[in-house]
PDB file of N, CA and C in Angstrom:
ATOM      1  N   UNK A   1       0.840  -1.179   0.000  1.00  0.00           N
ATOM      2  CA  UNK A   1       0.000   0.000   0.000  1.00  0.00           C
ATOM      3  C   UNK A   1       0.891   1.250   0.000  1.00  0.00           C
ATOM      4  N   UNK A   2       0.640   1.909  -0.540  1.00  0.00           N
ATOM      5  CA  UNK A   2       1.523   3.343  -1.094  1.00  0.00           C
ATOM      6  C   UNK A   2       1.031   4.353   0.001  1.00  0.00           C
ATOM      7  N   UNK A   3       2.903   5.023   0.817  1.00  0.00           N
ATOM      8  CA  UNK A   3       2.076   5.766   1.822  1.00  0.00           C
ATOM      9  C   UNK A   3       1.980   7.370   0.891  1.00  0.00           C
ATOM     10  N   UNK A   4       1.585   8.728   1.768  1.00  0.00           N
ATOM     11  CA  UNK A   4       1.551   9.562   1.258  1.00  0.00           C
ATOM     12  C   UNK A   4       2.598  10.157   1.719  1.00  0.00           C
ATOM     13  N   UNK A   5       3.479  10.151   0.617  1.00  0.00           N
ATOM     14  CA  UNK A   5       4.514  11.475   1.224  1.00  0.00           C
ATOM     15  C   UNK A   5       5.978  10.272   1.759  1.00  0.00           C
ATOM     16  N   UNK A   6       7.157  10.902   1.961  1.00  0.00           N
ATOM     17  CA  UNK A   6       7.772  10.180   2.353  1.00  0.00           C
ATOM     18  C   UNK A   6       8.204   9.613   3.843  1.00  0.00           C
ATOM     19  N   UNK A   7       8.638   8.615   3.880  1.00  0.00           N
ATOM     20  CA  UNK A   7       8.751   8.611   5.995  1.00  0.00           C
ATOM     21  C   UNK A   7      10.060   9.754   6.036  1.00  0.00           C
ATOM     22  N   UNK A   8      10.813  10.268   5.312  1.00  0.00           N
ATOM     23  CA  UNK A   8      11.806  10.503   5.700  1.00  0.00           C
ATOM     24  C   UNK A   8      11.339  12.245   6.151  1.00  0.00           C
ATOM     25  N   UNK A   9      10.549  13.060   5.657  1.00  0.00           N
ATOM     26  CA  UNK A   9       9.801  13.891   6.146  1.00  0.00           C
ATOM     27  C   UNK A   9       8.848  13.803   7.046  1.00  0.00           C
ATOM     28  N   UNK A  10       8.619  12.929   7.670  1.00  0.00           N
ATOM     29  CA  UNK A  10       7.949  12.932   9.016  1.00  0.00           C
ATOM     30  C   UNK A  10       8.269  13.571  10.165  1.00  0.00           C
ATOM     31  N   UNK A  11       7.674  14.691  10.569  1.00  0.00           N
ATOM     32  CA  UNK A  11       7.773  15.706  11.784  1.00  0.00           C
ATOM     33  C   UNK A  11       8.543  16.847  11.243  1.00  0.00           C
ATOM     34  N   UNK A  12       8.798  16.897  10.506  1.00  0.00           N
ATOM     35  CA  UNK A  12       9.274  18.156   9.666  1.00  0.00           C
ATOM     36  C   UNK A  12       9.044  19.530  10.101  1.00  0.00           C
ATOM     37  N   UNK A  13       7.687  19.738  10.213  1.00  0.00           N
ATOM     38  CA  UNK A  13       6.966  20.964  10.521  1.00  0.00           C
ATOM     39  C   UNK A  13       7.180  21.599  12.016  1.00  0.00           C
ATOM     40  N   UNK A  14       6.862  20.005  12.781  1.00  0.00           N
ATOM     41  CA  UNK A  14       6.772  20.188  14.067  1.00  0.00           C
ATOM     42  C   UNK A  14       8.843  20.398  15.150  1.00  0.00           C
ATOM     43  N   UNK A  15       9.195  20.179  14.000  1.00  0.00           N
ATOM     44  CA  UNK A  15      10.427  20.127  14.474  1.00  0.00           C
ATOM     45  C   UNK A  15      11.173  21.494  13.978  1.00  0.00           C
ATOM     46  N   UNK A  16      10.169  22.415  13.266  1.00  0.00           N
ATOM     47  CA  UNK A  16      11.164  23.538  12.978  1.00  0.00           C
ATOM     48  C   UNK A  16      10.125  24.662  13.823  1.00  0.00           C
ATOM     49  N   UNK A  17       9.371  24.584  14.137  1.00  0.00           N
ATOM     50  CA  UNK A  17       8.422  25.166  14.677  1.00  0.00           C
ATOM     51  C   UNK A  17       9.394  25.377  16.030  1.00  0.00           C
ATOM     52  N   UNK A  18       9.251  27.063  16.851  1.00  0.00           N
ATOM     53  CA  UNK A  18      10.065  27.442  17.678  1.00  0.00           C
ATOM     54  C   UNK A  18       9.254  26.966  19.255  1.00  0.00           C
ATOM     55  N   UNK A  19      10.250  26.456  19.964  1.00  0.00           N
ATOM     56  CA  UNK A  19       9.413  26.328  21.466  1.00  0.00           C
ATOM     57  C   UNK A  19       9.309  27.602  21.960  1.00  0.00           C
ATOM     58  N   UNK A  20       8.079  27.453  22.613  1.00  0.00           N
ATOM     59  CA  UNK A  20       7.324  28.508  23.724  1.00  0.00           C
ATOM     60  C   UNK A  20       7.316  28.157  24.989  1.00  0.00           C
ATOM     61  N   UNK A  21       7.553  29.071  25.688  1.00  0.00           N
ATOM     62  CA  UNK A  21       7.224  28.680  27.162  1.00  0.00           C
ATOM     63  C   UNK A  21       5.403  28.656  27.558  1.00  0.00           C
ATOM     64  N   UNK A  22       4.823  27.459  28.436  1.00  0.00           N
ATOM     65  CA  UNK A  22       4.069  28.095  29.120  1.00  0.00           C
ATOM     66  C   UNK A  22       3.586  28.687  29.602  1.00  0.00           C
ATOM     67  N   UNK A  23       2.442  29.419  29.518  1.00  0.00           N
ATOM     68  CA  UNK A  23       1.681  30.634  30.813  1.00  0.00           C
ATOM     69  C   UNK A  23       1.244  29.515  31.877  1.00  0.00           C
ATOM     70  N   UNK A  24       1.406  31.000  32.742  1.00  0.00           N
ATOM     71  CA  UNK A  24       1.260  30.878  34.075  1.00  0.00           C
ATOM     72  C   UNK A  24      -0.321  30.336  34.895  1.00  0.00           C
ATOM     73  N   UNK A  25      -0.582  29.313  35.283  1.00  0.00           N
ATOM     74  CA  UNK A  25      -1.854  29.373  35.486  1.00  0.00           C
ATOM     75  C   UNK A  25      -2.421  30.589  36.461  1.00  0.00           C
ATOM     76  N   UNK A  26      -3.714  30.988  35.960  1.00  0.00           N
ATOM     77  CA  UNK A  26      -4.357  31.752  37.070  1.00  0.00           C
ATOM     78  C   UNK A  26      -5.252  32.006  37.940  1.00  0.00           C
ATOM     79  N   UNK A  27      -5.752  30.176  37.500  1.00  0.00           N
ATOM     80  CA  UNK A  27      -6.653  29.367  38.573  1.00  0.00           C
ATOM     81  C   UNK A  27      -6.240  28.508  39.238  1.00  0.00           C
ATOM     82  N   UNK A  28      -6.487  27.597  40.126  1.00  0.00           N
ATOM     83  CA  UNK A  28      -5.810  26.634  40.480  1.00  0.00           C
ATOM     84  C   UNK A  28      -6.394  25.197  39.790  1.00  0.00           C
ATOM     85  N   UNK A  29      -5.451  24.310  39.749  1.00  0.00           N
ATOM     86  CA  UNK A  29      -5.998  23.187  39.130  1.00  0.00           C
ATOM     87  C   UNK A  29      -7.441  22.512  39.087  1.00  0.00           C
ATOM     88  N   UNK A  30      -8.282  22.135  37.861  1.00  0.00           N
ATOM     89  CA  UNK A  30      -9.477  21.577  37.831  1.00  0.00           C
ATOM     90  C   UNK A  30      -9.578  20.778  38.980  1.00  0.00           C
ATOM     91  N   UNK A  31      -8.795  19.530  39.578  1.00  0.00           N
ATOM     92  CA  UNK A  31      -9.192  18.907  40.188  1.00  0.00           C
ATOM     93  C   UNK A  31      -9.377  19.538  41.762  1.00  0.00           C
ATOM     94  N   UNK A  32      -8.389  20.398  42.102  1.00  0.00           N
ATOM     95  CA  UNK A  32      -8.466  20.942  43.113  1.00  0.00           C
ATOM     96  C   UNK A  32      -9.739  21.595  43.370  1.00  0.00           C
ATOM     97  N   UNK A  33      -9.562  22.314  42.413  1.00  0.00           N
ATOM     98  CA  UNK A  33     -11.112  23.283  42.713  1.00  0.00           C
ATOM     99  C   UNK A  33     -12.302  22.799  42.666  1.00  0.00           C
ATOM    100  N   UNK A  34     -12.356  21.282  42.270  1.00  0.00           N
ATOM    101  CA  UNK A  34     -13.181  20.787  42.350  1.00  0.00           C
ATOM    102  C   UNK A  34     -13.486  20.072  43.374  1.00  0.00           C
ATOM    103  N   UNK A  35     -12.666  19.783  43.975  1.00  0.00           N
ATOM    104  CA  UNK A  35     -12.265  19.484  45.513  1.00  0.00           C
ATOM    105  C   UNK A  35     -12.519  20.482  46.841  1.00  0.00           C
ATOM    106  N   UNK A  36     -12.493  21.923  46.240  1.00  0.00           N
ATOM    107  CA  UNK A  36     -12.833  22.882  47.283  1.00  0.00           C
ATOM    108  C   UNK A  36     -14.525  23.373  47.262  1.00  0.00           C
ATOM    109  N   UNK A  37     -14.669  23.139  46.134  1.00  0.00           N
ATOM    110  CA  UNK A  37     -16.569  23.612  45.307  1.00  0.00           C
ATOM    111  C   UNK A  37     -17.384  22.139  46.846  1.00  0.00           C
ATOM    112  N   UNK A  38     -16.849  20.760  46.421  1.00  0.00           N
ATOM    113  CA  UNK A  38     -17.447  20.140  47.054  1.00  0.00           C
ATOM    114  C   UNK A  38     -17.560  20.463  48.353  1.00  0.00           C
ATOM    115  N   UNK A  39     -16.214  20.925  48.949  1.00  0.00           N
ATOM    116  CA  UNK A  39     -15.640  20.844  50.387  1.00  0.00           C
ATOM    117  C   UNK A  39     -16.763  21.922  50.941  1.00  0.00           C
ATOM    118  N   UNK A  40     -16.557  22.862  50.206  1.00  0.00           N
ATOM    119  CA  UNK A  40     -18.085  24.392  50.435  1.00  0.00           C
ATOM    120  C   UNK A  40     -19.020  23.987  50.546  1.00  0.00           C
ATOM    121  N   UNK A  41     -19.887  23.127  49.640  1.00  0.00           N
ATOM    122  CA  UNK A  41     -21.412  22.565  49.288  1.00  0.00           C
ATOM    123  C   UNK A  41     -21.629  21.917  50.052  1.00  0.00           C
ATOM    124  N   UNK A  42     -21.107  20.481  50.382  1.00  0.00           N
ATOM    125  CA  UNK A  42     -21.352  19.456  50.857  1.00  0.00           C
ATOM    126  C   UNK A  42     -20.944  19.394  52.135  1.00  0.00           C
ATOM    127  N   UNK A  43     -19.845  19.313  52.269  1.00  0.00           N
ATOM    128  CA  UNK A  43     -19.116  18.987  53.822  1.00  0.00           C
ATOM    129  C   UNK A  43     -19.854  20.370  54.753  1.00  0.00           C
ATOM    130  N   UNK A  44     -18.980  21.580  54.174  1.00  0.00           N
ATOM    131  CA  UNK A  44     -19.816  22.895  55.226  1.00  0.00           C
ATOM    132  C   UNK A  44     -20.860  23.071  55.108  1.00  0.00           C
ATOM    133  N   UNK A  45     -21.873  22.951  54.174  1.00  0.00           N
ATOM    134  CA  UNK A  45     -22.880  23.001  54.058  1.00  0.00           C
ATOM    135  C   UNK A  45     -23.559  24.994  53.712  1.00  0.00           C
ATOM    136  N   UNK A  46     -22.605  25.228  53.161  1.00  0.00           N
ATOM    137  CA  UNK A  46     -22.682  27.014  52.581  1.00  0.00           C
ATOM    138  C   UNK A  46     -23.210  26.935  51.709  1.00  0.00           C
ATOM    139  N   UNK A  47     -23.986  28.478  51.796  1.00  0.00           N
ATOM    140  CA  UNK A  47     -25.181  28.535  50.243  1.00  0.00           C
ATOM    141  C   UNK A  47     -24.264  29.596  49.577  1.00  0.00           C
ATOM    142  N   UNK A  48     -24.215  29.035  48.045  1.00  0.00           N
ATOM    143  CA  UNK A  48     -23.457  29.988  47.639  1.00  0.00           C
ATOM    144  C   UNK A  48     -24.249  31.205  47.206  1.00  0.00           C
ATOM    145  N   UNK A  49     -23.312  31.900  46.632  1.00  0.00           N
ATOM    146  CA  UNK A  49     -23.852  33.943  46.655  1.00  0.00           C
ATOM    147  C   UNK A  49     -22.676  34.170  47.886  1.00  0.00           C
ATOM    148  N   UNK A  50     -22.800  35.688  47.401  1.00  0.00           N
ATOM    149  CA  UNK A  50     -22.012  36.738  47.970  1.00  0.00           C
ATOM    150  C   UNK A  50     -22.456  36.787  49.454  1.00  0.00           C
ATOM    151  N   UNK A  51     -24.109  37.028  49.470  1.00  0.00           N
ATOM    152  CA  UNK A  51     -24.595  37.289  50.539  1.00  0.00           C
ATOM    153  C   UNK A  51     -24.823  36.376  51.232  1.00  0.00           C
ATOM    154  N   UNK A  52     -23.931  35.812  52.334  1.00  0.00           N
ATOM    155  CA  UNK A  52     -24.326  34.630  53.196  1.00  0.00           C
ATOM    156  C   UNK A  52     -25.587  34.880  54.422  1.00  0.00           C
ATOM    157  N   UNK A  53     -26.143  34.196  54.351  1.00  0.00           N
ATOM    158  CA  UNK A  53     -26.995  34.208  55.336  1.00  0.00           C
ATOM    159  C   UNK A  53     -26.521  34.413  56.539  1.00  0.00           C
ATOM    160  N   UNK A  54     -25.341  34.220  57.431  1.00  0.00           N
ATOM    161  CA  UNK A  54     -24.676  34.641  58.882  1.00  0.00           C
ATOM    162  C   UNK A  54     -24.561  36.050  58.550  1.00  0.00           C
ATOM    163  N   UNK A  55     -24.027  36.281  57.327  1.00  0.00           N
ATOM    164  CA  UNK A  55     -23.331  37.415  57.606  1.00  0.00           C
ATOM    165  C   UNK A  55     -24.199  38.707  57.057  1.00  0.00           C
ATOM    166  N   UNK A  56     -25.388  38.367  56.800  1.00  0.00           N
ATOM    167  CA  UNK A  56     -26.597  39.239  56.705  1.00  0.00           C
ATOM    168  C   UNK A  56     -26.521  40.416  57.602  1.00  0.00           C
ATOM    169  N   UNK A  57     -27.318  41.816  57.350  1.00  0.00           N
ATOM    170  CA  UNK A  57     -27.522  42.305  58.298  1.00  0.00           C
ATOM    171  C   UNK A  57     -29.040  42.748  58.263  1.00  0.00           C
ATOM    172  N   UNK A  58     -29.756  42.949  59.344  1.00  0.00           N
ATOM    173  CA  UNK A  58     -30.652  43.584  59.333  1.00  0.00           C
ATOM    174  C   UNK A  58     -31.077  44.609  59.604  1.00  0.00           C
TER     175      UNK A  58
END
């Protein structure tokens, strides 16, 4: 079976192409935060919104 192109050009593109550095994250990791969303909801039992119910005033 006839491939396309030759093997000897394989990665060609990707190998002249210049490295970049990473950015910086400016959230914290999916899993984490998904770990803290629960830890709020479930375990403490906080309603989310700004306005917490303790800290209400009347």
């Amino acid at each position: 079976m006839p491939t396309h192109g030759s093997l000897t050009k394989a990665g060609k593109v990707r190998g002249q192409t210049p490295k970049i550095q990473p950015r910086e994250r400016d959230s914290p990791i999916t899993k984490l935060r998904n770990k803290n969303n629960f830890e709020k909801r479930f375990e403490k039992k906080r309603s989310p919104g700004q306005r917490k119910e303790d800290k209400r005033r009347r």
